[in-house]
Protein backbone atom coordinates (compact mmCIF):
# COMPACT_ATOMS: atom_id res chain seq x y z
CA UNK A 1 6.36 -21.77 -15.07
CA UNK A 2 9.24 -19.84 -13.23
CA UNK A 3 10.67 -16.58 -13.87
CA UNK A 4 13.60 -17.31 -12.03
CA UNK A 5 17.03 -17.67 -13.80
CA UNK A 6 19.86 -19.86 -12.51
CA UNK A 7 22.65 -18.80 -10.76
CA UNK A 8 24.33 -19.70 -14.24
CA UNK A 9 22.07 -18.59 -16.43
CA UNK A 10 22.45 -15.07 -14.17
CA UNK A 11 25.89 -14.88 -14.50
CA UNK A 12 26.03 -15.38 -17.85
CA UNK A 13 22.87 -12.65 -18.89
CA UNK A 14 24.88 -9.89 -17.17
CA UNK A 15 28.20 -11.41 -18.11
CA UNK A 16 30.30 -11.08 -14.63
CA UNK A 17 33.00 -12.58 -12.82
CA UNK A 18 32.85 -14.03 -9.43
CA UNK A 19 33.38 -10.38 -8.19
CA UNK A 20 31.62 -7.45 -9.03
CA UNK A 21 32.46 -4.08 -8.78
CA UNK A 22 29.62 -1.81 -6.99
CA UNK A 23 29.17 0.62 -10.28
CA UNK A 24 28.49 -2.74 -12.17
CA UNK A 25 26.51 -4.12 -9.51
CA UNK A 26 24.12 -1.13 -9.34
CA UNK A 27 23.77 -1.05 -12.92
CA UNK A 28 22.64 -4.94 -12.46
CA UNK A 29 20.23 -4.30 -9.48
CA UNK A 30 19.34 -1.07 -11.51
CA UNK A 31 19.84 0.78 -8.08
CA UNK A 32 21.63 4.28 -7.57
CA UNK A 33 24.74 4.55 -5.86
CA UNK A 34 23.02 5.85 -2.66
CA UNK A 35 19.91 3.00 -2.48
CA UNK A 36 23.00 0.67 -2.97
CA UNK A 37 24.98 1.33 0.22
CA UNK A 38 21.68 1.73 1.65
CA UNK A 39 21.15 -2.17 0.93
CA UNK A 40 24.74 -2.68 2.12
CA UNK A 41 23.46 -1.01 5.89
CA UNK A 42 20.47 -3.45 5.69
CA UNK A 43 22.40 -6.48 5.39
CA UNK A 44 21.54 -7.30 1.30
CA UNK A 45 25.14 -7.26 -0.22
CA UNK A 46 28.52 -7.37 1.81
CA UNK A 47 31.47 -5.20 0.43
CA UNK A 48 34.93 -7.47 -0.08
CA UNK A 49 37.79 -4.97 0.07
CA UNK A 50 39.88 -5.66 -3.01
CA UNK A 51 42.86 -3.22 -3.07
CA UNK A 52 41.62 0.31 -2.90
CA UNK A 53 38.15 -0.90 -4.67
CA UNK A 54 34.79 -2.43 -3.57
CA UNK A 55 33.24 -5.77 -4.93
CA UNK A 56 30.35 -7.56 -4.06
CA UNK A 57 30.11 -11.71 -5.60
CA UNK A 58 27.70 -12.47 -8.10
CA UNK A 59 25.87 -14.30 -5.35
CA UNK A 60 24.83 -11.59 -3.66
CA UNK A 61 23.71 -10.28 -6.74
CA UNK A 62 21.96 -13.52 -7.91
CA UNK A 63 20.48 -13.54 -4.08
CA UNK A 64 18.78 -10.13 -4.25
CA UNK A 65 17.21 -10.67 -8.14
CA UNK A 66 15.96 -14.20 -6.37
CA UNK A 67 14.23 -12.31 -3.48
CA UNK A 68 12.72 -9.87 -5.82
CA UNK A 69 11.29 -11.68 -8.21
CA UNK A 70 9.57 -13.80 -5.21
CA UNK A 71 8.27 -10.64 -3.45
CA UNK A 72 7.00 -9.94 -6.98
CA UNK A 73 5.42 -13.76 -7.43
CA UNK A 74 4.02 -13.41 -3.98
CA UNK A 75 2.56 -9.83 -4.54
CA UNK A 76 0.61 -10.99 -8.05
């Protein structure tokens, strides 16, 4: 049996749009502000300029909850 959620079922559990601003996104990767942009420099989650804000898509977000739950699959 999988733990893994669908990119659908992911989206709908943290109920977000196709964008998502970074204080929602850290509250959804439970990361701080400051391990956040720290994922940005390592290549996990690209910022989208929208106006004077910051977004990241629910992809990304869907991505990096993906790769975690393997490392944690793999590490069990």
């Amino acid at each position: 049996m999988t733990d893994e959620m669908s990119y659908q079922e992911f989206v709908q559990a943290h109920n977000v749009a196709p964008l998502v601003p970074v204080k929602r996104a850290c509250e959804i990767a439970n990361v701080g502000h400051t391990k956040f942009y720290e994922l940005v420099q390592a290549g996990v989650f690209t910022l989208i300029p929208n106006g004077s804000r910051r977004n990241i898509t629910a992809k990304q977000l869907h991505r990096h909850y993906l790769t975690l739950v393997t490392k944690a699959s793999s590490a069990a």
